[in-house]
Protein backbone atom coordinates (compact mmCIF):
# COMPACT_ATOMS: atom_id res chain seq x y z
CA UNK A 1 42.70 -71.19 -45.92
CA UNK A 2 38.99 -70.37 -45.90
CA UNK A 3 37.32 -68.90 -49.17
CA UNK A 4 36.53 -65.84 -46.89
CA UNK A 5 40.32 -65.45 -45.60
CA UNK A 6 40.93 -64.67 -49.37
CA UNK A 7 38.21 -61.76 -48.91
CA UNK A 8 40.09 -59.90 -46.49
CA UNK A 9 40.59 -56.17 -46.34
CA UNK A 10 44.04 -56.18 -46.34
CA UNK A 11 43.88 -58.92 -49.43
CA UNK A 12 41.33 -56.74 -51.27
CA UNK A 13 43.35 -53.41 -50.72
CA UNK A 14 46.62 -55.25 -51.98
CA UNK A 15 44.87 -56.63 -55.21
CA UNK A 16 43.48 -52.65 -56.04
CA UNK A 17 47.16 -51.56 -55.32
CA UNK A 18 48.38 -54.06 -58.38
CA UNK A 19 45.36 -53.18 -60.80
CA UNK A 20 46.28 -49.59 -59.96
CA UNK A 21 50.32 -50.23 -60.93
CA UNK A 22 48.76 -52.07 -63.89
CA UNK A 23 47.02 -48.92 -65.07
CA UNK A 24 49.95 -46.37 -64.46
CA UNK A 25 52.58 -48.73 -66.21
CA UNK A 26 50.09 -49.43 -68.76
CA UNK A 27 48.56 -45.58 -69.87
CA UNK A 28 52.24 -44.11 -69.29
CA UNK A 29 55.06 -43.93 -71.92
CA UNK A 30 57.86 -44.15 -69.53
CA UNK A 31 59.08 -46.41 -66.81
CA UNK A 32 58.59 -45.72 -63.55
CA UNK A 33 61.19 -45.88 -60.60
CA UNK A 34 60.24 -47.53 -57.03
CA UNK A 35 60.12 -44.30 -55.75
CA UNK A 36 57.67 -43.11 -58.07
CA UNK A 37 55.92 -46.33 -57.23
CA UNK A 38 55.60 -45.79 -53.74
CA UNK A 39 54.57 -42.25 -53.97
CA UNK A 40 51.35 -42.98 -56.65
CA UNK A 41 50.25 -45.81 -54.78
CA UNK A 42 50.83 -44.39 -51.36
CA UNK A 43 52.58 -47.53 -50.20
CA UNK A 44 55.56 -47.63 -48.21
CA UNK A 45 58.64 -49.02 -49.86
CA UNK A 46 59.60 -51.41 -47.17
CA UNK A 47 56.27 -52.93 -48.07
CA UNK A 48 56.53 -52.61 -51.56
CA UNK A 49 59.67 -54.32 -52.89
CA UNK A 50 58.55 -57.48 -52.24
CA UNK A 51 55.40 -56.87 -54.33
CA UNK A 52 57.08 -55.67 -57.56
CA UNK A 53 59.96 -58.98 -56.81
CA UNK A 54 56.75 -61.30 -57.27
CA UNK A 55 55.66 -59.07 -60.38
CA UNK A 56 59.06 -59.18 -61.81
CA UNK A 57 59.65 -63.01 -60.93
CA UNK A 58 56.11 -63.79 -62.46
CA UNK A 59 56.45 -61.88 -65.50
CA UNK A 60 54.13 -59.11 -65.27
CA UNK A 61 56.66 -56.58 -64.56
CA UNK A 62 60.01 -55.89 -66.13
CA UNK A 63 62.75 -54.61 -64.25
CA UNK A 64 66.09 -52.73 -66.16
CA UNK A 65 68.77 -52.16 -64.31
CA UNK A 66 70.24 -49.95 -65.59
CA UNK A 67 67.15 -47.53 -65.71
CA UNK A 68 66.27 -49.45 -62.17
CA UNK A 69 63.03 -48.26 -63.63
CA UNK A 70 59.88 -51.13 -63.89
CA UNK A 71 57.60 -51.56 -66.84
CA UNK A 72 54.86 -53.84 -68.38
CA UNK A 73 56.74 -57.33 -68.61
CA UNK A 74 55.88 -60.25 -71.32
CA UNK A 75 53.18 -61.77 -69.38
CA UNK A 76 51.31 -59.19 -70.41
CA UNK A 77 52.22 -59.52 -73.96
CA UNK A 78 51.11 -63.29 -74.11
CA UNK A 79 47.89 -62.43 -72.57
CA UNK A 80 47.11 -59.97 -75.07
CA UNK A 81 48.47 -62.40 -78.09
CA UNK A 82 45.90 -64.98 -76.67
CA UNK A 83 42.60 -62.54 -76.14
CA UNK A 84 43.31 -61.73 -79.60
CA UNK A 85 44.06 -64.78 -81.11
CA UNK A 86 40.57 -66.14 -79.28
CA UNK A 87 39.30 -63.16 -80.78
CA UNK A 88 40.38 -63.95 -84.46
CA UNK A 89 38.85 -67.23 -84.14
CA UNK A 90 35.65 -66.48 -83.58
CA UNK A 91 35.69 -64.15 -86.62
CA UNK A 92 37.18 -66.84 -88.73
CA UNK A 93 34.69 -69.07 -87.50
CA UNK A 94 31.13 -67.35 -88.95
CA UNK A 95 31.89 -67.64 -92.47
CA UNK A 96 33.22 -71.09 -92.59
CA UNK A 97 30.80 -72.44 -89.88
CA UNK A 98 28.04 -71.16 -92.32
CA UNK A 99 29.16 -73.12 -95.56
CA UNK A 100 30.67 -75.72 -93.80
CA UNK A 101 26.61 -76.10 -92.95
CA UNK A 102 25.47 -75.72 -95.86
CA UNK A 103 27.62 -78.34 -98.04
CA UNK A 104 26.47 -80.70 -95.14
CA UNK A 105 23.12 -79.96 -94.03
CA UNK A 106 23.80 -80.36 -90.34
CA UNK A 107 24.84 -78.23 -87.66
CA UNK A 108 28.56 -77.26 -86.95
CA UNK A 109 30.73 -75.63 -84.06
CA UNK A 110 33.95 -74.11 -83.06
CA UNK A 111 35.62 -75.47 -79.91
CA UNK A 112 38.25 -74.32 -77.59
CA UNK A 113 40.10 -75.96 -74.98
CA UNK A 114 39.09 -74.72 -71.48
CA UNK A 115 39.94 -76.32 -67.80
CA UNK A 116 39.85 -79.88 -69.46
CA UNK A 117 37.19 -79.21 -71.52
CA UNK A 118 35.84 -78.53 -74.63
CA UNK A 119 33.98 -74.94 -74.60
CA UNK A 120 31.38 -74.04 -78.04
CA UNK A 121 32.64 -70.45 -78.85
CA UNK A 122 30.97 -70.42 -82.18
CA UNK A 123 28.00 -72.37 -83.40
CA UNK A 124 26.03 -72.66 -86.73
CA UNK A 125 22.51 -74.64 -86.38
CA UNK A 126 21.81 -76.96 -89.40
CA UNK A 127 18.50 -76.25 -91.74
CA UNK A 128 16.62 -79.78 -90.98
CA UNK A 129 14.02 -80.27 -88.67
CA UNK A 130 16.49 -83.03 -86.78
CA UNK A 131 19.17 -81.41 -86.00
CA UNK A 132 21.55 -81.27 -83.09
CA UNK A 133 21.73 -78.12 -81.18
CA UNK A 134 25.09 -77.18 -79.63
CA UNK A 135 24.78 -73.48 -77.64
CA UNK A 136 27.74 -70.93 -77.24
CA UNK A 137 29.50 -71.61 -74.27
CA UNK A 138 28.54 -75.52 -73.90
CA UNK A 139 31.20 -77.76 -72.24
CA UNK A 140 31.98 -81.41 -72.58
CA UNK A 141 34.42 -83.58 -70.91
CA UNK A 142 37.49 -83.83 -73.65
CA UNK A 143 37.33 -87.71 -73.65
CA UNK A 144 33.26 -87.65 -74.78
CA UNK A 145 33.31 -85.30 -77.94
CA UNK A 146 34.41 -85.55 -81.49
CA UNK A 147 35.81 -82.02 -80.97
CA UNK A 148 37.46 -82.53 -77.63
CA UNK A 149 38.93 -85.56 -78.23
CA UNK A 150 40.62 -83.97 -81.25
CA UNK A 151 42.00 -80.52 -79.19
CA UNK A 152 43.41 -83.84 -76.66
CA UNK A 153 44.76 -85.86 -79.76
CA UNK A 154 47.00 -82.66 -80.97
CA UNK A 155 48.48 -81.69 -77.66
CA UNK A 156 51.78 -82.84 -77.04
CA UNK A 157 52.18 -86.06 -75.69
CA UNK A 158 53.41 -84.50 -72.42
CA UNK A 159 50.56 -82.70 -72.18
CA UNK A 160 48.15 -85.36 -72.99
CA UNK A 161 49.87 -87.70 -70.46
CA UNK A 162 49.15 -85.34 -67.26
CA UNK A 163 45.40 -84.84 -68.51
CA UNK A 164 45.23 -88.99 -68.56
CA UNK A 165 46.17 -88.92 -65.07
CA UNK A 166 44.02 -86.99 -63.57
CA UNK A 167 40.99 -87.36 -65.35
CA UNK A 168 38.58 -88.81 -63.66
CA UNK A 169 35.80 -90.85 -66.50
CA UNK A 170 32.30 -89.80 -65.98
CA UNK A 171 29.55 -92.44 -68.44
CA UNK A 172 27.43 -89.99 -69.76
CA UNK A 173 26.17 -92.61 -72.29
CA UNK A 174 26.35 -96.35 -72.51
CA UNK A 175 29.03 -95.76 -75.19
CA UNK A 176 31.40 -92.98 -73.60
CA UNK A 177 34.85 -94.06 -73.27
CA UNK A 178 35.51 -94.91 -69.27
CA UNK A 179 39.28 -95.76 -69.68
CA UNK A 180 42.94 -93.94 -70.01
CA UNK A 181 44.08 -96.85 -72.22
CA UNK A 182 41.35 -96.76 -74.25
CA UNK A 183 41.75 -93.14 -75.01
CA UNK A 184 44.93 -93.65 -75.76
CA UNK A 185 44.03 -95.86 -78.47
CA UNK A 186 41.94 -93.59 -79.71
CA UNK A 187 44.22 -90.72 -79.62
CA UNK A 188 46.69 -92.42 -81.85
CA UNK A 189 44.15 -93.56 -84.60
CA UNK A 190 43.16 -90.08 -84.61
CA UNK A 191 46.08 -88.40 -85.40
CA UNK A 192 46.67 -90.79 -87.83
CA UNK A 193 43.67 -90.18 -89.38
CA UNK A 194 43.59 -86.62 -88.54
CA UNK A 195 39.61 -86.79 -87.71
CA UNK A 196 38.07 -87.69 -84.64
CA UNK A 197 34.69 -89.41 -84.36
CA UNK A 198 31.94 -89.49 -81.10
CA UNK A 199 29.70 -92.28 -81.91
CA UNK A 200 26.36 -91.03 -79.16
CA UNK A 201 29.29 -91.06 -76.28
CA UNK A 202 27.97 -87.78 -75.04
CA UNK A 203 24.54 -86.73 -76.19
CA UNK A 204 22.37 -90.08 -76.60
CA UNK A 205 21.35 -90.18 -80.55
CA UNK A 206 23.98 -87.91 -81.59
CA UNK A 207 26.94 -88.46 -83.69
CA UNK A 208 29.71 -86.04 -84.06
CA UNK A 209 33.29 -85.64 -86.51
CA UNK A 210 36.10 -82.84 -85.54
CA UNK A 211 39.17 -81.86 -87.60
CA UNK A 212 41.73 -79.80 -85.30
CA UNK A 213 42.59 -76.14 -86.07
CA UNK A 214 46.30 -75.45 -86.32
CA UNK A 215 48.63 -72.72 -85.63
CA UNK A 216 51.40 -72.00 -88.20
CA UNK A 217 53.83 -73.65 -85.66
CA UNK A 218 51.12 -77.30 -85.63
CA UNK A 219 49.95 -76.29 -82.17
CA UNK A 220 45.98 -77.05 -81.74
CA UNK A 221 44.15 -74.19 -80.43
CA UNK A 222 40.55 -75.18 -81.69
CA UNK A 223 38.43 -77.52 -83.39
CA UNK A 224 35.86 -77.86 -85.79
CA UNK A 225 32.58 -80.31 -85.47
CA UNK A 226 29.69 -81.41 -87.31
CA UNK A 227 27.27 -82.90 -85.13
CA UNK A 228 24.51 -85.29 -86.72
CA UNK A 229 21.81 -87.32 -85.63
CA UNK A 230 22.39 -90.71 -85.59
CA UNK A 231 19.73 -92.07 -87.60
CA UNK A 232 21.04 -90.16 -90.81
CA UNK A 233 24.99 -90.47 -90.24
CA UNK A 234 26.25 -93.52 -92.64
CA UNK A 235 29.60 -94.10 -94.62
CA UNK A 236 28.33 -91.50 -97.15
CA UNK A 237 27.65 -88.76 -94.82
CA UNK A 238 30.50 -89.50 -93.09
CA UNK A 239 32.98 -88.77 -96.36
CA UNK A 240 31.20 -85.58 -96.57
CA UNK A 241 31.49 -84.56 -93.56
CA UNK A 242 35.48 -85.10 -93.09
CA UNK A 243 35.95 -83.62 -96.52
CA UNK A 244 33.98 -80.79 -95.21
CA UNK A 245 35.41 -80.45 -92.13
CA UNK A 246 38.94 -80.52 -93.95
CA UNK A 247 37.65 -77.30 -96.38
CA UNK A 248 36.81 -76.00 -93.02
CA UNK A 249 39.72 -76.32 -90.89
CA UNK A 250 42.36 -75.17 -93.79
CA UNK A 251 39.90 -71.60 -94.67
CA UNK A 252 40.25 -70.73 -90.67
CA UNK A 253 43.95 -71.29 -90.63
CA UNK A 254 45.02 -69.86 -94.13
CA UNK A 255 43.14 -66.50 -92.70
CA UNK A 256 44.87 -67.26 -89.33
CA UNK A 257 48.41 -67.34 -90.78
CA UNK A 258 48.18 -65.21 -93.20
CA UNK A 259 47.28 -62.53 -90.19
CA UNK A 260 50.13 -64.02 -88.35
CA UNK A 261 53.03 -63.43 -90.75
């Protein structure tokens, strides 16, 4: 199907007629029948029932039978739980970004998984006149970053496996991993280690550490960095840093559980 088949009226005037639904179910205190339906989004029910049975079968709607009225369903709900929990992040992050740069003198980030990537949704630049800049919203390949390859090493392995096999390795340095085994190596010692390193395998002269941020059930849902120029990171640095980033890491989630219980 071509892009502008997707533009259609018909599509466009179907899409208004859910948002619509959306808003009735969603500023109303009561269910609403699919005669009700019908009549406040002058649709005919023939036509209809087929759109709430997608609704209902994908979640968004919630159908009781023995009201046979329809409502908001969980899909909603999760969507919600995740816009806020994004949201609660980034308010963690500020604080902790800014004194996790200042007990280490470089510049630090927040990272969330997004389409296979690693996305900067919080960003703290360090006070020396080297320093490495990450922006909000910057994306890098999960394999190339200290803070992607962290998000990849706390997935679940079933998770992990389907992103190995269909990533497709892009060199953007002379040192960025380039195979699925590899990784995979990688993955392990970093889990084991619970830090992840990026030794100038995306940005050329740049070296980077990530600790992964935890939900109170252990699933990842963001990481930590410190990014550091190359020419100042040694084995001294480098303790500092993952002690840092461990400070870090536990201040987000002991505000992020403690909102969650």
């Amino acid at each position: 199907m071509s892009r502008d088949a997707d533009h259609t009226p018909a599509t466009v005037k179907s899409a208004d007629r859910v948002l619509t639904l959306f808003e009735l179910l969603g500023t109303g205190s009561r269910e609403m029948s699919h005669t009700d339906i019908a009549a406040a989004l002058d649709i005919p029910k023939s036509s209809l029932t087929q759109l709430l049975k997608n609704l209902v079968g994908r979640g968004w709607l919630a159908y009781s039978p023995g009201t046979k009225g329809y409502s908001l369903g969980d899909a909603f709900t999760r969507l919600a739980r995740r816009a806020g929990r994004a949201r609660d992040l980034v308010e963690c992050a500020g604080p902790v970004l800014t004194e996790l740069t200042a007990r280490t003198s470089e510049s630090s980030a927040m990272n969330v998984l997004k389409d296979d990537k690693a996305e900067v949704v919080a960003t703290v630049l360090g006070p020396q006149r080297l320093v490495s800049h990450m922006r909000l919203g910057d994306v890098a390949p999960l394999y190339a970053t200290s803070g992607g390859k962290v998000i990849l090493a706390y997935l679940s392995p079933e998770l992990q496996e389907q992103y190995l096999s269909r990533v497709a390795f892009v060199r953007a340095t002379p040192t960025t991993i380039h195979s699925a085994q590899a990784l995979r190596e990688q993955l392990h010692e970093i889990r084991r280690q619970g830090v992840a390193f990026s030794f100038e395998e995306w940005t050329p002269g740049i070296t980077g550490a990530a600790r992964p941020v935890l939900s109170r059930s252990g699933e990842v849902i963001a990481s930590i960095n410190v990014a550091v120029p190359s020419v100042r990171f040694d084995d001294k640095l480098r303790k500092k840093i993952a002690a840092a980033l461990l400070w870090a890491v536990e201040a987000v989630q002991s505000e992020l559980w403690q909102d969650a219980a």
